[in-house]
Protein backbone atom coordinates (compact mmCIF):
# COMPACT_ATOMS: atom_id res chain seq x y z
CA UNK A 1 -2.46 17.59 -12.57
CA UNK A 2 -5.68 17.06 -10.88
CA UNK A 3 -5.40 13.12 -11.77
CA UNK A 4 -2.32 12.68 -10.39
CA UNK A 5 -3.29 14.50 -7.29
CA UNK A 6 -5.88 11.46 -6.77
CA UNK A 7 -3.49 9.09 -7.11
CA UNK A 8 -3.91 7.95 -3.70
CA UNK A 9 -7.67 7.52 -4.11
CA UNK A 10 -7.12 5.80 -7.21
CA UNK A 11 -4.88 3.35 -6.22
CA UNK A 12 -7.11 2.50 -2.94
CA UNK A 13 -9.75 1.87 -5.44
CA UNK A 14 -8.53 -0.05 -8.21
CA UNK A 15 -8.49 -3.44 -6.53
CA UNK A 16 -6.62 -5.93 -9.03
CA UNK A 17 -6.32 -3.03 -11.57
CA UNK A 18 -2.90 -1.18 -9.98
CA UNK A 19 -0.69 -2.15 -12.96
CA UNK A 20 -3.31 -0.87 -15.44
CA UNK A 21 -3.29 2.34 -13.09
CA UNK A 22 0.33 2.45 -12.81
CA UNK A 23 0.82 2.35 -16.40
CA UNK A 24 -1.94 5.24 -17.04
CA UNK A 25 -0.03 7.48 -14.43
CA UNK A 26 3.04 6.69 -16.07
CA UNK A 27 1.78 7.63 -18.94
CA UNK A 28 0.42 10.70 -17.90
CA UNK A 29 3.39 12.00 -16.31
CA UNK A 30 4.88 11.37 -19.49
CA UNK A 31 2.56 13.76 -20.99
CA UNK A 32 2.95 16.91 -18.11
CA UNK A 33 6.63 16.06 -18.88
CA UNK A 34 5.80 17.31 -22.69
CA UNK A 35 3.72 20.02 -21.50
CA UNK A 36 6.32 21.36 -19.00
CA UNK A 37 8.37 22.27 -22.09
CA UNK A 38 5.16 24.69 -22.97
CA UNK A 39 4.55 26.09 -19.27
CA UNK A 40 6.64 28.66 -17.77
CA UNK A 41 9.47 26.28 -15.71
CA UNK A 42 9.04 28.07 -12.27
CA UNK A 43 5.49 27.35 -11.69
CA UNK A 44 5.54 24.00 -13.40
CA UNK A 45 8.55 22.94 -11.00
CA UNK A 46 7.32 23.88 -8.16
CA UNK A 47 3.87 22.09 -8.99
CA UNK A 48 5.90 19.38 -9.71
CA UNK A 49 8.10 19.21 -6.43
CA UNK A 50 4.65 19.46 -4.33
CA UNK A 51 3.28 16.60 -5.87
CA UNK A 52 6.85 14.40 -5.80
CA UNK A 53 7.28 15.00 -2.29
CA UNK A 54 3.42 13.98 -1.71
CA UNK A 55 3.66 10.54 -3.60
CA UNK A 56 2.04 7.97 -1.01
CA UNK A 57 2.03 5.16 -3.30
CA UNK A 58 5.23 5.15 -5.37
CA UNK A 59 3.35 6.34 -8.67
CA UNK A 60 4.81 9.54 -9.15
CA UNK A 61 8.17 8.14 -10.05
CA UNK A 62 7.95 9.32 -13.56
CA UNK A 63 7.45 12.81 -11.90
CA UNK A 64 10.59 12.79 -9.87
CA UNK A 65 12.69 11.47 -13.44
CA UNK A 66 11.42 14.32 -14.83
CA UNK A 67 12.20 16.71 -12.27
CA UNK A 68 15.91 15.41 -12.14
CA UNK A 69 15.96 15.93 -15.97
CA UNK A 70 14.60 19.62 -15.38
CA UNK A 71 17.42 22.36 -16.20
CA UNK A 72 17.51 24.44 -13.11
């Protein structure tokens, strides 16, 4: 989680890179989607939720998808 927490700090950083980034956050919410199947759902959701609702910079769209595909 702690990457995508930075998100913000990465992106400000990157310069010319943000597409690479993009793609590497994408693909790391991908994998926390995998491991969410692993974690017990009520922490993992509500980890989840904080960091949706904190997305400055668009890149934790993959997050939200995932929490919309969460069974409640």
């Amino acid at each position: 989680m702690w990457l995508i927490e930075r998100d913000v700090d990465i992106m400000e950083q990157c310069g010319d890179d943000d597409w690479t980034v993009q793609t590497n956050l994408e693909r790391a919410a991908n994998l926390k989607a995998a491991a969410m199947k692993t974690l017990p759902s009520g922490n993992a959701r509500q980890t989840l939720e904080r960091l949706v609702a904190e997305d400055a910079y668009g890149t934790r769209a993959t997050g939200a998808n995932v929490l919309a595909n969460l069974s409640p």
